[in-house]
C-alpha atoms as a PDB file:
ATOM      1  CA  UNK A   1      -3.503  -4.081 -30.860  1.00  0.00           C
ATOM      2  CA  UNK A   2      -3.239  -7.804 -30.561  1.00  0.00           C
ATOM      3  CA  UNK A   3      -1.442 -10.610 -31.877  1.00  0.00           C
ATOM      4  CA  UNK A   4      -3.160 -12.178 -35.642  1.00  0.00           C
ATOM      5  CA  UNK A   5      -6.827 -10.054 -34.722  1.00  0.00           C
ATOM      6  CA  UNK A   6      -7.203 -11.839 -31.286  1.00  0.00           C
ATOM      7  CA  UNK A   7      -7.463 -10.085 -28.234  1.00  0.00           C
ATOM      8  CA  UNK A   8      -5.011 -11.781 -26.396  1.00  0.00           C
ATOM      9  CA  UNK A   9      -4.769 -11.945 -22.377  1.00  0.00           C
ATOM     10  CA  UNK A  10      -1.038 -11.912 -20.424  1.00  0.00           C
ATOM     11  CA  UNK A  11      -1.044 -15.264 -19.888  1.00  0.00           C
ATOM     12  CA  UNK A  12      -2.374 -16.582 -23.624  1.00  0.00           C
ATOM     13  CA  UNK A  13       0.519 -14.247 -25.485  1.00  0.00           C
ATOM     14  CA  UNK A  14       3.095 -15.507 -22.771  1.00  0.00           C
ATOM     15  CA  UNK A  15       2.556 -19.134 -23.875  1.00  0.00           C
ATOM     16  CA  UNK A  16       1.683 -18.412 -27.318  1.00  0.00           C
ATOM     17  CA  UNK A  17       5.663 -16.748 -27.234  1.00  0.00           C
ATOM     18  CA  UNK A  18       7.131 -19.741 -25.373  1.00  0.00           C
ATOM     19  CA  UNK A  19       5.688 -22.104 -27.033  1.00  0.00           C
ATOM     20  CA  UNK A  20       6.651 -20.463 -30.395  1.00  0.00           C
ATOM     21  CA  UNK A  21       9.994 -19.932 -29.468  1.00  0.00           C
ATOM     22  CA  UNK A  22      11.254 -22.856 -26.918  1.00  0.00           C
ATOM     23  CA  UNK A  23      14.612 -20.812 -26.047  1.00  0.00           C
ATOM     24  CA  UNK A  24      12.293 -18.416 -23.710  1.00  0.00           C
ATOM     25  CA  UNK A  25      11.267 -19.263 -20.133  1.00  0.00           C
ATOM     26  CA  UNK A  26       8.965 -18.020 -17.544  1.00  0.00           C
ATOM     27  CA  UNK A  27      10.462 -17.401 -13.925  1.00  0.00           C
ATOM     28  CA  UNK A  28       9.729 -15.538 -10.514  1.00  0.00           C
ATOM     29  CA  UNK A  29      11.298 -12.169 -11.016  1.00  0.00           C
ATOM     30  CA  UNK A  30      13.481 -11.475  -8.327  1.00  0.00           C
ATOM     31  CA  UNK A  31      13.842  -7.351  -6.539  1.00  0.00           C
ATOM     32  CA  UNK A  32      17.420  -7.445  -8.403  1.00  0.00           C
ATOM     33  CA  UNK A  33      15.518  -7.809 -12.322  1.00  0.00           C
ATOM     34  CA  UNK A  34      13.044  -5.120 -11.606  1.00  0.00           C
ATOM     35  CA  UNK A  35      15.334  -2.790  -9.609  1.00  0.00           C
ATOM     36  CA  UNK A  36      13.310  -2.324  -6.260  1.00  0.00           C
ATOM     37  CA  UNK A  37      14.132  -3.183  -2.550  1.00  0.00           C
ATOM     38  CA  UNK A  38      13.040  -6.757  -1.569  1.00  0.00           C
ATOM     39  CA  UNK A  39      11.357  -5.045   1.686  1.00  0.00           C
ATOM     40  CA  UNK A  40       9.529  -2.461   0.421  1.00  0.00           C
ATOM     41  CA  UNK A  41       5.643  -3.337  -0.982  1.00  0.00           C
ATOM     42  CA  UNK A  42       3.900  -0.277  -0.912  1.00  0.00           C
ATOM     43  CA  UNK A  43       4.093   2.876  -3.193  1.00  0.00           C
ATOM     44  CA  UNK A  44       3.218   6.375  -4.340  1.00  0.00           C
ATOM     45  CA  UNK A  45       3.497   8.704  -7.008  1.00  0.00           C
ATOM     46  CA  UNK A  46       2.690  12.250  -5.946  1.00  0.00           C
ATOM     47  CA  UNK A  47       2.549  13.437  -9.723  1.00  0.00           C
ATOM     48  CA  UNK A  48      -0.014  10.703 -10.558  1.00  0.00           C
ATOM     49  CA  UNK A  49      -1.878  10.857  -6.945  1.00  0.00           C
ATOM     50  CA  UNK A  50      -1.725   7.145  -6.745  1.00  0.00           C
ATOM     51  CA  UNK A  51      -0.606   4.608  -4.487  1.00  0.00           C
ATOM     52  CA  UNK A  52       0.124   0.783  -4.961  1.00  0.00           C
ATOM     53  CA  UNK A  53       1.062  -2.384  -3.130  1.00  0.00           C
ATOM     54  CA  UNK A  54       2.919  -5.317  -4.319  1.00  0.00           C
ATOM     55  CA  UNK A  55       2.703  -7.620  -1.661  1.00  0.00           C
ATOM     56  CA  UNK A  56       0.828 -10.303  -3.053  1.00  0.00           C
ATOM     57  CA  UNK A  57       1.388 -10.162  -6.558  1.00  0.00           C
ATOM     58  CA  UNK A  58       3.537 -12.586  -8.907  1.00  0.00           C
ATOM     59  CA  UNK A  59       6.366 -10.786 -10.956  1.00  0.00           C
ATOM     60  CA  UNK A  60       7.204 -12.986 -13.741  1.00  0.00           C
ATOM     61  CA  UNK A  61      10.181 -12.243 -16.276  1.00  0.00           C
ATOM     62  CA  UNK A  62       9.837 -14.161 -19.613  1.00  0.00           C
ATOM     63  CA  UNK A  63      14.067 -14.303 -20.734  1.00  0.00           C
ATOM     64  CA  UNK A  64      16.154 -16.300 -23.162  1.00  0.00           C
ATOM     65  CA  UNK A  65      18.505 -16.856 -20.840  1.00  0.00           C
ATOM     66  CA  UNK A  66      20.919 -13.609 -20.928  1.00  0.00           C
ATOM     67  CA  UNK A  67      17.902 -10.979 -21.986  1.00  0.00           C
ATOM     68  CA  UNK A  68      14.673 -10.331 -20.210  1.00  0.00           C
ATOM     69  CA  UNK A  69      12.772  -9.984 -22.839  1.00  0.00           C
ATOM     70  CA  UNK A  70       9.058  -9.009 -20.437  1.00  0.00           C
ATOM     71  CA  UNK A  71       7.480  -9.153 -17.172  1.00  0.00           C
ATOM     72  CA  UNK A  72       4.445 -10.944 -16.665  1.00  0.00           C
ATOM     73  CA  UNK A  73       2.226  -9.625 -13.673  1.00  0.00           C
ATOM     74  CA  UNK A  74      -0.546 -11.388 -12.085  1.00  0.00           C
ATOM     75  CA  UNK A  75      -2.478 -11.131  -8.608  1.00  0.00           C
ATOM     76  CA  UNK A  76      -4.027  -8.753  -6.628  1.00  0.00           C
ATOM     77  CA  UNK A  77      -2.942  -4.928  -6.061  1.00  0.00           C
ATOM     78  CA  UNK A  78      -4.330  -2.622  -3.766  1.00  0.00           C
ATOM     79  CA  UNK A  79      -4.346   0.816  -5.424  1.00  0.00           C
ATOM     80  CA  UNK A  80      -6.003   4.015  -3.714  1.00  0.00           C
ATOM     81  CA  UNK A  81      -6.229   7.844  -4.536  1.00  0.00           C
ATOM     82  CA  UNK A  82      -3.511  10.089  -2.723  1.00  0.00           C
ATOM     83  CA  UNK A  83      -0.943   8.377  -0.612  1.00  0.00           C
ATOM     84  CA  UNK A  84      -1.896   5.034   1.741  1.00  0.00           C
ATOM     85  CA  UNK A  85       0.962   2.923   2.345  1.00  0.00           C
ATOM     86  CA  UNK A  86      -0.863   0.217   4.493  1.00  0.00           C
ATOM     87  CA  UNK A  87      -4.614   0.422   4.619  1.00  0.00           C
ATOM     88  CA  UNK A  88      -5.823   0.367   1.151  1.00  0.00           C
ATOM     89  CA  UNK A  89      -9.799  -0.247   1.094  1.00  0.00           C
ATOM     90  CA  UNK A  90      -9.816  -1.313  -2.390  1.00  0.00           C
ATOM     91  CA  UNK A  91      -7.833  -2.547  -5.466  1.00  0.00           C
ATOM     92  CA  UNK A  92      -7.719  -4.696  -8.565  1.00  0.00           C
ATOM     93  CA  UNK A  93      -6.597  -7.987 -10.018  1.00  0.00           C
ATOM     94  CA  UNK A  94      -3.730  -7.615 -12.388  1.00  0.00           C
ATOM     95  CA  UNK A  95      -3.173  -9.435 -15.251  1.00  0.00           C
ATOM     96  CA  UNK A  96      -0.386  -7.258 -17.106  1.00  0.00           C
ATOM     97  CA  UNK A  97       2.452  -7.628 -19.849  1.00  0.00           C
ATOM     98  CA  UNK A  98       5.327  -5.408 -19.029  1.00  0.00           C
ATOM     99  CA  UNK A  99       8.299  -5.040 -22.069  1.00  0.00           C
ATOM    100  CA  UNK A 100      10.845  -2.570 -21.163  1.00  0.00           C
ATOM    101  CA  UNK A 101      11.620  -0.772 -24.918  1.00  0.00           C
ATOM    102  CA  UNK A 102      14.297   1.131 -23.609  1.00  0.00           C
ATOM    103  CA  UNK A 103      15.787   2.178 -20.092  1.00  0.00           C
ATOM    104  CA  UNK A 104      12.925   5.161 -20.121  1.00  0.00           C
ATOM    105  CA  UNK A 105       9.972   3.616 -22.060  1.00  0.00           C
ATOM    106  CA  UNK A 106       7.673   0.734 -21.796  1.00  0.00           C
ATOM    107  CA  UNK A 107       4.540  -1.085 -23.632  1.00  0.00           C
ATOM    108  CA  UNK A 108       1.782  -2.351 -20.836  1.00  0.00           C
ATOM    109  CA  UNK A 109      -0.773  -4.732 -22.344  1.00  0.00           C
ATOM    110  CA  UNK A 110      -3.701  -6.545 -19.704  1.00  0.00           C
ATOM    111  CA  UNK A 111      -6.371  -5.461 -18.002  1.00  0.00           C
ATOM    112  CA  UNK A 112      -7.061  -4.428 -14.314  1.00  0.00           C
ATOM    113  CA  UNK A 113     -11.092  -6.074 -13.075  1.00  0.00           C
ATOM    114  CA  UNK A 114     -10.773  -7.654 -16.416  1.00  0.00           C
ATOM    115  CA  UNK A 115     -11.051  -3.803 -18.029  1.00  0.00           C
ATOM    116  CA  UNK A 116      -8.728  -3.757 -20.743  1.00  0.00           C
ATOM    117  CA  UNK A 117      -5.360  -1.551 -20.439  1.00  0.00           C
ATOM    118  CA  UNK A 118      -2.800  -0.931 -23.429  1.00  0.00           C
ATOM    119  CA  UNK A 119      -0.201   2.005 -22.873  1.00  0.00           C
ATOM    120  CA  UNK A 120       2.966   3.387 -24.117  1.00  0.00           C
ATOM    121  CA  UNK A 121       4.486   5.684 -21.634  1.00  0.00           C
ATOM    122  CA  UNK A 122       7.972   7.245 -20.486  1.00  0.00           C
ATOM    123  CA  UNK A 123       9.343   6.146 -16.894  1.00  0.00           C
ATOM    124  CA  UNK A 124      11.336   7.213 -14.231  1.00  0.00           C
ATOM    125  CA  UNK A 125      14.694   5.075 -15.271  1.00  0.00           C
ATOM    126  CA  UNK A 126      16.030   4.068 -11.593  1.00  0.00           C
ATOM    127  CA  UNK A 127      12.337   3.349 -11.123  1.00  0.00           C
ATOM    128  CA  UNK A 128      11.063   1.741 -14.309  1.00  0.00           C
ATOM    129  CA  UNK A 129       8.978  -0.794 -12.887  1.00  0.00           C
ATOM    130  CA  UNK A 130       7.804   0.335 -10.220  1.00  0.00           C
ATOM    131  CA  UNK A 131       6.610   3.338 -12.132  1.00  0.00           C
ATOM    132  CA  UNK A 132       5.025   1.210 -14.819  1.00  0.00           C
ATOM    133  CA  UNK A 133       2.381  -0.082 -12.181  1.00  0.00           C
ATOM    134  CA  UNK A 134       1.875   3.625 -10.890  1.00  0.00           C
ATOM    135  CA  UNK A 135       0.894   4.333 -14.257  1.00  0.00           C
ATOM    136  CA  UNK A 136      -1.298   1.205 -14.986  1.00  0.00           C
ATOM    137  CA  UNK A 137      -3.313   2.160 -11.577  1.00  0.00           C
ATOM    138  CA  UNK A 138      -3.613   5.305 -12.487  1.00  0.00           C
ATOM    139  CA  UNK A 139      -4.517   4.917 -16.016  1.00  0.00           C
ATOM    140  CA  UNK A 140      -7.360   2.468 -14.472  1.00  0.00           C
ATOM    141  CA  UNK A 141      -8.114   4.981 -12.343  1.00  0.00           C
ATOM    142  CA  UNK A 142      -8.632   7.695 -15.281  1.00  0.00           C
ATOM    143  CA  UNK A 143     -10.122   5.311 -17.560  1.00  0.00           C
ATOM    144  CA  UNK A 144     -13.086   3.628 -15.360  1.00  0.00           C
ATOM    145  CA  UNK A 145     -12.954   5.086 -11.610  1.00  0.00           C
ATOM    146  CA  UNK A 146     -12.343   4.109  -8.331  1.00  0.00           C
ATOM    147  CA  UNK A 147     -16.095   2.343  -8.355  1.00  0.00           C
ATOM    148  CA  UNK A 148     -13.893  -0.335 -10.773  1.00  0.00           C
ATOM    149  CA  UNK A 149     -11.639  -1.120  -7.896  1.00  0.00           C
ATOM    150  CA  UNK A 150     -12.891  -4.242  -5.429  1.00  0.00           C
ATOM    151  CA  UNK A 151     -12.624  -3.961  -1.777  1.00  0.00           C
ATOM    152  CA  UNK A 152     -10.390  -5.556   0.058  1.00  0.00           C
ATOM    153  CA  UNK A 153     -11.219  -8.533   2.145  1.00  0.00           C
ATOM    154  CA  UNK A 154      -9.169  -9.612   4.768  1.00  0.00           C
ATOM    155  CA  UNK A 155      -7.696 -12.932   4.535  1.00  0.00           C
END
């Protein structure tokens, strides 16, 4: 589960990889590498009751150049139960390490509140990434309960 017996947070492995291999860089992700509309921010999943917003979290992708090899994400996401587009009471910081394994499976590695998340799951294709942070939210949300999320205070 982590890289020489260390337990390893996003942001360690991501310069542990760069530094180790000095083709790779770290840039802002832009709507067009992750496949979603530059507008939207907020999301649902009706099979996993969850909803999301993106708004003020960084999408890094780590890439060689031609590949993207992973997505680094970092900030804070408001996640709720059922579907809330806007108001969302609560959510989490994110601190995730997306790698796409195929065009329907990815690896997720971080932690949400600093509770550790690993998962291999199938996605929704057109939807990959998008998906990937429904199921990170709701794995949290399985996992340690909405009394894990912190509420939101207005900036």
């Amino acid at each position: 589960m982590s890289m020489n017996g260390e337990n390893l947070m996003p942001a360690e492995i991501i310069a542990r990889l760069i530094k180790d291999n000095p083709r790779l860089k770290l840039e802002e992700a832009q709507p067009k590498d992750i496949g979603i509309d530059p507008i939207a921010d907020g999301y649902f999943s009706p099979d996993l009751n969850v909803s999301i917003n993106i708004k003020k979290v960084k999408i890094f992708k780590v890439h060689n150049g031609e590949d993207i090899n992973a997505f680094w994400i970092n900030g804070f996401m408001p996640i709720s139960r059922g579907m809330v587009i806007r108001n969302h009471g609560r959510g989490a910081v994110v601190d995730l390490f997306l790698i796409r394994l195929s065009e329907d499976r990815v690896l997720l590695r971080g932690a949400l509140n600093g509770k550790p998340i690993m998962a291999y799951f199938e996605v929704e294709p057109s939807e990959w990434f998008i998906d990937a942070l429904l199921h990170a939210a709701g794995i949290f949300l399985k996992d340690y309960g909405e009394r894990s999320l912190t509420p939101i205070r207005d900036d």
